[in-house]
C-alpha atoms as a PDB file:
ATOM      1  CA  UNK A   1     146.951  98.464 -71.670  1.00  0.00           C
ATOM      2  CA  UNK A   2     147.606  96.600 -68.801  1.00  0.00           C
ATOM      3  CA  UNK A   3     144.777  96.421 -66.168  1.00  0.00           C
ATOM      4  CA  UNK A   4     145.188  96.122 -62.285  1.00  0.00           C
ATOM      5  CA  UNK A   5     142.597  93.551 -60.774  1.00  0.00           C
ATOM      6  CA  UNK A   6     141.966  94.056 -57.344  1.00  0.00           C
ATOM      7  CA  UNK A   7     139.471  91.443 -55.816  1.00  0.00           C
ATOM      8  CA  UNK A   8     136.710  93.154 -53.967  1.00  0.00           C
ATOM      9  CA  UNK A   9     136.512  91.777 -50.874  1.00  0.00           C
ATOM     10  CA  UNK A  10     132.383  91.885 -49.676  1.00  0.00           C
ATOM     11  CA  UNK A  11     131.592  93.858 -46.896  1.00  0.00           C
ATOM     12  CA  UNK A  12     131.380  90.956 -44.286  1.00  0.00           C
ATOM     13  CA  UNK A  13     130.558  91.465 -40.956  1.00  0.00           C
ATOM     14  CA  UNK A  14     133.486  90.470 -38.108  1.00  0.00           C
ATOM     15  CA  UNK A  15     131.570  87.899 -35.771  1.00  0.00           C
ATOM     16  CA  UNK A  16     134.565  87.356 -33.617  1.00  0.00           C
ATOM     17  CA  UNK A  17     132.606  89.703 -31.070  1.00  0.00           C
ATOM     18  CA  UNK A  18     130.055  86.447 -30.735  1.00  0.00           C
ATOM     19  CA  UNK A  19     132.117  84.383 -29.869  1.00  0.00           C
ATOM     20  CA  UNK A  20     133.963  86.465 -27.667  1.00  0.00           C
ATOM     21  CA  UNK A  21     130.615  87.289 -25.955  1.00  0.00           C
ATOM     22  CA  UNK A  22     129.720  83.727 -25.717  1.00  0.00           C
ATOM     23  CA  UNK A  23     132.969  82.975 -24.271  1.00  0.00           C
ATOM     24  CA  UNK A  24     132.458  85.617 -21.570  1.00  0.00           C
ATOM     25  CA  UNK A  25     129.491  84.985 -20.515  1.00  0.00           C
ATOM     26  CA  UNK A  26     130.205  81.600 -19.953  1.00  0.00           C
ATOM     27  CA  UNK A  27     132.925  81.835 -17.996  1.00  0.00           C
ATOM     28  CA  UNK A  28     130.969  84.574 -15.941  1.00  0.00           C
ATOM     29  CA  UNK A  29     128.329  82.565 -15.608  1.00  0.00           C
ATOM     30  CA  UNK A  30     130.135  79.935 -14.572  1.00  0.00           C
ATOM     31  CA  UNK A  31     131.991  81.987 -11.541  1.00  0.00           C
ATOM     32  CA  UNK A  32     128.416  83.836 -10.529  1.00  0.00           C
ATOM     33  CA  UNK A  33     127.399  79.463 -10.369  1.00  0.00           C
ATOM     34  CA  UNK A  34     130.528  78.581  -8.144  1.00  0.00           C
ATOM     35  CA  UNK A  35     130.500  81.683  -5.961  1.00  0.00           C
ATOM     36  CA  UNK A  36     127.054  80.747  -5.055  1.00  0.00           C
ATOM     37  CA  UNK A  37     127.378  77.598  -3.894  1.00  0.00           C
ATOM     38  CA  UNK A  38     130.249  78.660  -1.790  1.00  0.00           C
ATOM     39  CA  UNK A  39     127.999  80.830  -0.353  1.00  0.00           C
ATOM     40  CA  UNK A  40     125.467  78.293   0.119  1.00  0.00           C
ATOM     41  CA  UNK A  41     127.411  75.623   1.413  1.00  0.00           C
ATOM     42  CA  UNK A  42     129.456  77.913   4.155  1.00  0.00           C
ATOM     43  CA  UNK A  43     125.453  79.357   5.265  1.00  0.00           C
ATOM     44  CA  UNK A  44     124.675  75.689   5.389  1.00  0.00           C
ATOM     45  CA  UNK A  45     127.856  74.497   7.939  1.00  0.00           C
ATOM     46  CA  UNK A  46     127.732  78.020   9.842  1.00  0.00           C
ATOM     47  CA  UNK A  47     123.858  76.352  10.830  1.00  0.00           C
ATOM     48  CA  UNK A  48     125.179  73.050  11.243  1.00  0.00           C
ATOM     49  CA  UNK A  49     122.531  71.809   9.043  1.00  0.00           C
ATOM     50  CA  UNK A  50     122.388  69.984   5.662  1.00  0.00           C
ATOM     51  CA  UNK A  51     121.711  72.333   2.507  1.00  0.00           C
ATOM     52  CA  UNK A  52     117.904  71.960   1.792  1.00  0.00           C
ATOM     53  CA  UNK A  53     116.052  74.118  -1.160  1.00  0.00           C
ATOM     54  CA  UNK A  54     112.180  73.658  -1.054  1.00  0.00           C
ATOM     55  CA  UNK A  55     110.326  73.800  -3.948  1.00  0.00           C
ATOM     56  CA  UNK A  56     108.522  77.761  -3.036  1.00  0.00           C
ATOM     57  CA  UNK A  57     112.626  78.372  -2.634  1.00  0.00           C
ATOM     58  CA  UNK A  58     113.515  76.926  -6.097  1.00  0.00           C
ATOM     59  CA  UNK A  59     110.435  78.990  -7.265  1.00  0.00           C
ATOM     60  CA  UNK A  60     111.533  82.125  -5.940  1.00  0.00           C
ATOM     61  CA  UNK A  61     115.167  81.380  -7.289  1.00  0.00           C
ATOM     62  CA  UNK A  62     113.701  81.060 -10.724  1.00  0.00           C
ATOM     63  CA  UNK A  63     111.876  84.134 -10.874  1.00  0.00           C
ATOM     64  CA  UNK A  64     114.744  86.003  -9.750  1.00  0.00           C
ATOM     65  CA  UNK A  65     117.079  84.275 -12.279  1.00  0.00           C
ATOM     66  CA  UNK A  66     114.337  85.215 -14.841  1.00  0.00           C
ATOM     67  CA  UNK A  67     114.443  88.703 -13.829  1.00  0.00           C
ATOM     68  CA  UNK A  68     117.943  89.213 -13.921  1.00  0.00           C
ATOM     69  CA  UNK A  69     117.867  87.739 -17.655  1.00  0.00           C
ATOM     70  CA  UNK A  70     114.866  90.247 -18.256  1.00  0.00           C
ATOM     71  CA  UNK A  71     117.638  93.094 -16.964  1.00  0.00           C
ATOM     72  CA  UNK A  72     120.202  91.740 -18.613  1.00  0.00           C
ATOM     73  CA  UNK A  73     118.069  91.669 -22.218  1.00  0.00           C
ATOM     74  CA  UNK A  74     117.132  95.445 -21.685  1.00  0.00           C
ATOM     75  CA  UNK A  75     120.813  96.521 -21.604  1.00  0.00           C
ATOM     76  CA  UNK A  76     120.877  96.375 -25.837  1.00  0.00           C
ATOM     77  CA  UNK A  77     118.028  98.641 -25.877  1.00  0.00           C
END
């Protein structure tokens, strides 16, 4: 008798959706980046002064960047 074999394919995970992500948020990321020097730069000529970030303004920019990522890490709860 004659026997059909049939590999059995393991139950692997598709990670496509990683990459995907990755690729996303990148590009994302990269637009939020743009947009907001835009914005900085045309604040910066409608004052007619150079761009200047202190250091308490880099400070407060990092916090805020930190608490978006906070935000952003409760969403897969």
């Amino acid at each position: 008798m004659e026997e059909n074999l049939v590999p059995v394919q393991e139950n692997i995970p598709n990670e496509s959706w990683k990459t995907t992500a990755l690729l996303t948020g990148g590009i994302l990321g990269a637009l939020v980046g743009v947009g907001a020097a835009f914005l900085l730069i045309k604040r910066a000529e409608q004052k007619g002064a150079p761009l200047t970030i202190t250091p308490n303004k880099g400070v407060q920019l990092g916090v805020m960047i930190a608490g978006l990522l906070r935000s952003i890490l409760s969403l897969g709860d």
